[in-house]
Protein backbone atom coordinates (compact mmCIF):
# COMPACT_ATOMS: atom_id res chain seq x y z
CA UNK A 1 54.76 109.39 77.57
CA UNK A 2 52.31 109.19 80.38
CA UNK A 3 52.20 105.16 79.86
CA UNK A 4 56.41 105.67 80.79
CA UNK A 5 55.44 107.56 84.26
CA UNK A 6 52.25 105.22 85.09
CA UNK A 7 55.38 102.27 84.91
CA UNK A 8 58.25 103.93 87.04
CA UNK A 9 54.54 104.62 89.74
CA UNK A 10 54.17 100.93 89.40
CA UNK A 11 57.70 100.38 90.34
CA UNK A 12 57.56 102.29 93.40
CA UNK A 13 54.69 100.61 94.37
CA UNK A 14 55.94 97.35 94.08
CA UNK A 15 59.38 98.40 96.29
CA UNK A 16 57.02 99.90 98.48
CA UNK A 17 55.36 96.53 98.79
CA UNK A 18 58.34 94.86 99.94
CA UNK A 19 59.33 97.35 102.68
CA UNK A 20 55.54 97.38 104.21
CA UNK A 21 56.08 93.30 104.34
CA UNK A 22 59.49 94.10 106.11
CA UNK A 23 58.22 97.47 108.59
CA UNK A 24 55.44 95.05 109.80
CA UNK A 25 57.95 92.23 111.14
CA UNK A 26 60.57 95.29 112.50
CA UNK A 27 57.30 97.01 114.13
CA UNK A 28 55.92 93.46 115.70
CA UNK A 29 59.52 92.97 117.53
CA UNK A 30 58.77 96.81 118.70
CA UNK A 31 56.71 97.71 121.92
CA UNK A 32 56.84 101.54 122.27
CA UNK A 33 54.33 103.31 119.97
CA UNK A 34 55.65 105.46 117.44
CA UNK A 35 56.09 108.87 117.94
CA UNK A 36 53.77 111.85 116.32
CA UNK A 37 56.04 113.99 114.09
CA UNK A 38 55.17 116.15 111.21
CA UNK A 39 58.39 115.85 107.93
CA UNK A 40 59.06 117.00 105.02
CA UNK A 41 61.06 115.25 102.26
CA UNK A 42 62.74 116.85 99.08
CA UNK A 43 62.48 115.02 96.39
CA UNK A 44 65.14 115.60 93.32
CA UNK A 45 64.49 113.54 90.13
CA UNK A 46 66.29 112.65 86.67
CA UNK A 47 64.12 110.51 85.07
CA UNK A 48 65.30 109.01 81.63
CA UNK A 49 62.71 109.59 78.94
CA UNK A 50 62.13 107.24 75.78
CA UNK A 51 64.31 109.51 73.23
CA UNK A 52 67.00 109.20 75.57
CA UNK A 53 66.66 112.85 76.85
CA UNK A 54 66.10 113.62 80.67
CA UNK A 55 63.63 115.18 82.99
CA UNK A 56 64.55 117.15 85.99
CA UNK A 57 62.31 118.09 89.11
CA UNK A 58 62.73 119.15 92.86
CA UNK A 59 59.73 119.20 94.81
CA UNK A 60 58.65 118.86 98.23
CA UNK A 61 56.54 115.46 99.80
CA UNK A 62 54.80 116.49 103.71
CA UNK A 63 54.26 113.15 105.69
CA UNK A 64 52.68 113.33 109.12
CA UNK A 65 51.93 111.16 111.91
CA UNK A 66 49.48 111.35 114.95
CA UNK A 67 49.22 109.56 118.32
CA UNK A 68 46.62 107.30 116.91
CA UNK A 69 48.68 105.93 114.44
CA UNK A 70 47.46 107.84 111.67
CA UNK A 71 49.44 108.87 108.56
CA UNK A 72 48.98 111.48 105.96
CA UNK A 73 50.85 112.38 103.46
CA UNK A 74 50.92 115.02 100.77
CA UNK A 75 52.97 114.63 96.98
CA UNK A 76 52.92 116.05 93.92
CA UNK A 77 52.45 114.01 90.68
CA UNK A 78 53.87 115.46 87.61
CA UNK A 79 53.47 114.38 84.04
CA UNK A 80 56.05 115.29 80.83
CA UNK A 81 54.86 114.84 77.46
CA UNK A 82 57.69 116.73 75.73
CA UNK A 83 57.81 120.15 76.47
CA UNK A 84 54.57 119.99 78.23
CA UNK A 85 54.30 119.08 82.33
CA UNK A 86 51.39 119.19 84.49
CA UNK A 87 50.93 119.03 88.32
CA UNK A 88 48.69 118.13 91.07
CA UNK A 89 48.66 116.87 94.15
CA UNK A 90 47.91 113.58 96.06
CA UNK A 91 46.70 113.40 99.59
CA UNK A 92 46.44 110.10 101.36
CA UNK A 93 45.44 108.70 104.97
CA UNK A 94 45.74 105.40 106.37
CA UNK A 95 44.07 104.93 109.17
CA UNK A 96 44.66 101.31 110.93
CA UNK A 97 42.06 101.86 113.90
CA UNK A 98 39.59 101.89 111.22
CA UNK A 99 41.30 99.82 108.68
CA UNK A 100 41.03 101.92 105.71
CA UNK A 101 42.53 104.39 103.65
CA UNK A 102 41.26 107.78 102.34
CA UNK A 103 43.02 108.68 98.59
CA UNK A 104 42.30 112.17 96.49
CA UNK A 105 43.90 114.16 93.93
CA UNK A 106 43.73 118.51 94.30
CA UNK A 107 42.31 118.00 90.46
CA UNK A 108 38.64 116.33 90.97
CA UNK A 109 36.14 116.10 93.15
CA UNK A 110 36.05 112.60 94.66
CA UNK A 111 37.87 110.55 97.67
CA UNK A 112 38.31 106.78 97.24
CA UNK A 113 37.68 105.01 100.82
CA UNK A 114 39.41 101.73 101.15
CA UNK A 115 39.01 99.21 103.85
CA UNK A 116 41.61 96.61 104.23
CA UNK A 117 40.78 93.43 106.26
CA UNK A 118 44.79 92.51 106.27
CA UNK A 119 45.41 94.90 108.75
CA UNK A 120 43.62 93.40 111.49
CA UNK A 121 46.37 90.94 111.09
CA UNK A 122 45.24 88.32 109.38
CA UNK A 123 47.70 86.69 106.27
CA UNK A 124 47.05 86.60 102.74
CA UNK A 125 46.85 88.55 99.15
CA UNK A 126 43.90 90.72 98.65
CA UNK A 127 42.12 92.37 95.65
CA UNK A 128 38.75 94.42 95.44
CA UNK A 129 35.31 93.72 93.62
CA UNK A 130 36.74 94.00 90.60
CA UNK A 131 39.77 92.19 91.23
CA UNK A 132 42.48 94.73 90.88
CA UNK A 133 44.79 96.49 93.55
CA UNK A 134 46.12 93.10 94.82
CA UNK A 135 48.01 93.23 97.84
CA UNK A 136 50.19 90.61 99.61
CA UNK A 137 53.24 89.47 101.25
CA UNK A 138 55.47 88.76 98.15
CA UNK A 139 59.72 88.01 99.64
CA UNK A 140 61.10 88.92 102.65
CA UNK A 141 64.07 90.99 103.46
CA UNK A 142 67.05 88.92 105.86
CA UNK A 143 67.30 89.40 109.51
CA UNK A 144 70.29 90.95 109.24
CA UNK A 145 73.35 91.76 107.21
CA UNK A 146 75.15 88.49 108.26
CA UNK A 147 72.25 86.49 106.23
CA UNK A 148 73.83 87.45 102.87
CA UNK A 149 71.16 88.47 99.99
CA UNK A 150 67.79 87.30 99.53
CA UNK A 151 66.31 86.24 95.94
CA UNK A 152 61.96 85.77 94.86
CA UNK A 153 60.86 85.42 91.88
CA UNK A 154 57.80 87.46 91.77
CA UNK A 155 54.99 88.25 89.44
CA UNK A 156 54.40 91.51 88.85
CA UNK A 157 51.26 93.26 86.83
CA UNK A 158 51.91 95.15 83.86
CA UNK A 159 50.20 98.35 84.23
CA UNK A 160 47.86 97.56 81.15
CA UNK A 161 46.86 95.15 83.50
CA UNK A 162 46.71 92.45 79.99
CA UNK A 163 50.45 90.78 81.33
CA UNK A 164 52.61 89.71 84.60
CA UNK A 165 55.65 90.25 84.20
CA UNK A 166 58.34 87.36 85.84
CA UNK A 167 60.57 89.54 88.25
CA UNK A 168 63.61 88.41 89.91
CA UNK A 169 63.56 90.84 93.43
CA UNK A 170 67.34 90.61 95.31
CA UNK A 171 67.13 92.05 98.71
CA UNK A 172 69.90 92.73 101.53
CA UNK A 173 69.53 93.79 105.11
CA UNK A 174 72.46 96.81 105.49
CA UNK A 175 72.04 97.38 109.21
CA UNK A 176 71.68 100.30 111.30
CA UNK A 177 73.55 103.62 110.72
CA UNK A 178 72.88 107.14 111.90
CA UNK A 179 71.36 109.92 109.54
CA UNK A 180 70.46 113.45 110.42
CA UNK A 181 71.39 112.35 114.15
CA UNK A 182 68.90 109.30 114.05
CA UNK A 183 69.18 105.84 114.44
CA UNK A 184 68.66 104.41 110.89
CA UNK A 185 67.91 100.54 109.56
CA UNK A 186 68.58 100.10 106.01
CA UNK A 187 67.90 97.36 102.75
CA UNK A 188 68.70 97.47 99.28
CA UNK A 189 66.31 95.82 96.79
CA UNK A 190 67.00 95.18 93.45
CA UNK A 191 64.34 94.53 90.60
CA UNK A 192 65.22 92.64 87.67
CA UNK A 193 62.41 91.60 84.78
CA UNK A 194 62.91 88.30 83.37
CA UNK A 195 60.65 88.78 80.20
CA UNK A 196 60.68 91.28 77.72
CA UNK A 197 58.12 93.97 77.26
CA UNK A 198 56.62 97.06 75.40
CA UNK A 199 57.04 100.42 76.44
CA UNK A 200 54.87 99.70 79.51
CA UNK A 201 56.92 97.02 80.71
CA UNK A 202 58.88 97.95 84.35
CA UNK A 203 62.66 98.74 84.27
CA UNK A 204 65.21 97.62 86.49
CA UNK A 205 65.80 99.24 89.40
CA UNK A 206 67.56 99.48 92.61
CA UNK A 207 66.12 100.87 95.51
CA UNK A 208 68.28 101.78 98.61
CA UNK A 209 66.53 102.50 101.70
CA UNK A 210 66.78 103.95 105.27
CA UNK A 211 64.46 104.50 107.77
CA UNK A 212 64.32 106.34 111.40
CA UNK A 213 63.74 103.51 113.92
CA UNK A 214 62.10 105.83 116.53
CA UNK A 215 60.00 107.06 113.90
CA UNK A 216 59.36 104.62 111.54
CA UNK A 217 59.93 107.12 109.24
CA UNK A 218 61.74 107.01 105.80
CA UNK A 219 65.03 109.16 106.21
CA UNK A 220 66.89 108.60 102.47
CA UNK A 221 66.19 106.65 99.82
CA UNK A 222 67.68 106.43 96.28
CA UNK A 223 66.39 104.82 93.26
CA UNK A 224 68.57 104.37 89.94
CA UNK A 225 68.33 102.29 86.75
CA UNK A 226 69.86 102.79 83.59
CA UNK A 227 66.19 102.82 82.23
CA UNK A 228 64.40 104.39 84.55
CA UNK A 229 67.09 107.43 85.86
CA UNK A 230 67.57 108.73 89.39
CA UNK A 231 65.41 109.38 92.37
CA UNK A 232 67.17 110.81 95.61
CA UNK A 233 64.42 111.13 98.75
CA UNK A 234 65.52 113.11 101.62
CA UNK A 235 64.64 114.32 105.20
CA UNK A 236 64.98 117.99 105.30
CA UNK A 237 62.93 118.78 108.39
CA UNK A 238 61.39 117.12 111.34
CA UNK A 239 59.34 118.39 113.67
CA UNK A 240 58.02 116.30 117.12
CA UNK A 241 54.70 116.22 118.37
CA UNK A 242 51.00 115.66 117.07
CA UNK A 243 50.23 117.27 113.54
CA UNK A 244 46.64 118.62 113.10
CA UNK A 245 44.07 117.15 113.09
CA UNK A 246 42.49 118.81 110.19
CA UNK A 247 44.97 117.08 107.64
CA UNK A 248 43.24 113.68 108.54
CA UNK A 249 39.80 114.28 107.78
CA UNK A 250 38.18 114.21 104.20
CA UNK A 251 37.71 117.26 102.35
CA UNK A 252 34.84 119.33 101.88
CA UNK A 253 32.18 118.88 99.64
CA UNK A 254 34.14 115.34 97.60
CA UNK A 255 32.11 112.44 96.39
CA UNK A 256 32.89 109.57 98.54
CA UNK A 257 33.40 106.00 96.73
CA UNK A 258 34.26 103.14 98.82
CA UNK A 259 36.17 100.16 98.07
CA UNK A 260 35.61 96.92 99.59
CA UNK A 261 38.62 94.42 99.78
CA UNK A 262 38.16 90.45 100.36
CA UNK A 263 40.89 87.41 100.65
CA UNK A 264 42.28 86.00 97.55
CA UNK A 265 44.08 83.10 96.64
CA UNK A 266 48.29 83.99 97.07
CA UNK A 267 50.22 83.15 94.25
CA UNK A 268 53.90 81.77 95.56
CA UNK A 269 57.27 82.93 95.48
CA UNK A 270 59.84 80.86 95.39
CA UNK A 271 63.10 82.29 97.87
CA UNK A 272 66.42 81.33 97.95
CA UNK A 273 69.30 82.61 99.84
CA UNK A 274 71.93 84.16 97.43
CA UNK A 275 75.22 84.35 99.03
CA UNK A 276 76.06 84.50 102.56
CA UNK A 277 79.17 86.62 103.98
């Protein structure tokens, strides 16, 4: 069962991939910095297990930003195997002065450091020593809702890591709207796997997404599939102004291990404009 939750992680991931590829164009056309805020987001989840049953959760997710650009964030992971659950939680900080992140769990003792090259602009896919964690531009989203939808097929690793799977990724641009009294841009992306897998193998999903344009900040975003269930993430609470400081530095007593990452060969995705209004 944890093999099921280590797939619908890799799914986020790889959504999260394409909206980092799209932020980065939005935040280039931008030239005010974005402001320091500290949120919280509820989180409700109905996942769909392998017997067919379903597992509810509500939880809270604490995402913070400073004037220096730096983000921190703080979620809980939770793992069913039948009747049994545990919990911990994640902390993470990206840091883009310094190019790196900071990553460590509330169970353990150690921080991973990460230094990313990418963000000092340069283009490309990236991987570390041991060639894992790639990281790259993979589709694009369109410039705006008049550009109709957006089709790449991607390959995307299995979590085993032993198979890519052939994806087909759909994305739309859905414009601006306001949420919570904020000015909101929003995309839809929709997953599809071409090739049949095991019980690691990623569902399909669609992911709808809108974030704050002042803040660059993620204000709702629901992702359903009839294998995978429902995820609903909300804003609940915003407050302005520098966090502290204290959240960005690394904890006490940890074991530090650092991971290098270096340019690697891209692998291309083909694009092709689905439909056009």
């Amino acid at each position: 069962m944890r093999r099921r939750y280590v797939v619908l992680a890799l799914t986020a991931v790889c959504v999260a991939a394409v909206l980092l590829c799209w932020q980065r164009r939005i935040n280039a056309k931008r030239a005010a910095a974005v402001a320091p805020y500290t949120a919280h987001l509820t989180i409700m989840m109905n996942r769909v297990l392998t017997d067919g049953s379903s597992w509810n959760t509500v939880y809270t997710e604490v995402i913070a930003r400073d004037r220096q650009g730096r983000i921190y964030e703080k979620t809980k992971s939770s793992f069913q195997d039948g009747e049994q659950g545990t919990e911990s939680f994640s902390f993470f900080v990206q840091d883009p002065a310094k190019l790196q992140t900071l990553n460590w769990k509330s169970k353990g003792q150690e921080v991973v450091q990460a230094h990313w090259p990418y963000w000092s602009g340069r283009k490309g896919c990236w991987a570390d020593q041991h060639g894992q964690h790639l990281s790259g531009v993979w589709y694009k989203v369109p410039a705006s809702p008049r550009d109709g939808k957006l089709e790449t097929i991607a390959s995307i690793a299995d979590p085993s890591g032993d198979k890519r799977t052939k994806t087909r990724v759909v994305t739309e641009n859905l414009g601006h709207k306001e949420i919570r009294g904020l000015t909101a841009y929003g995309m839809r992306t929709t997953m599809t796997p071409l090739e049949s897998g095991g019980p690691s193998a990623m569902p399909e999903t669609t992911t709808e997404l809108w974030k704050s344009s002042e803040f660059d900040l993620k204000l709702l975003e629901v992702t359903s599939g009839p294998k995978y269930g429902l995820k609903r993430v909300e804003l609940s609470d915003l407050q302005r102004g520098d966090p502290d400081p204290a959240l960005f530095e690394l904890p006490h007593g940890y074991k530090v291990e650092t991971i290098e990452y270096h340019q690697v060969p891209c692998e291309p995705a083909p694009q092709k404009i689905l439909s056009s209004p």
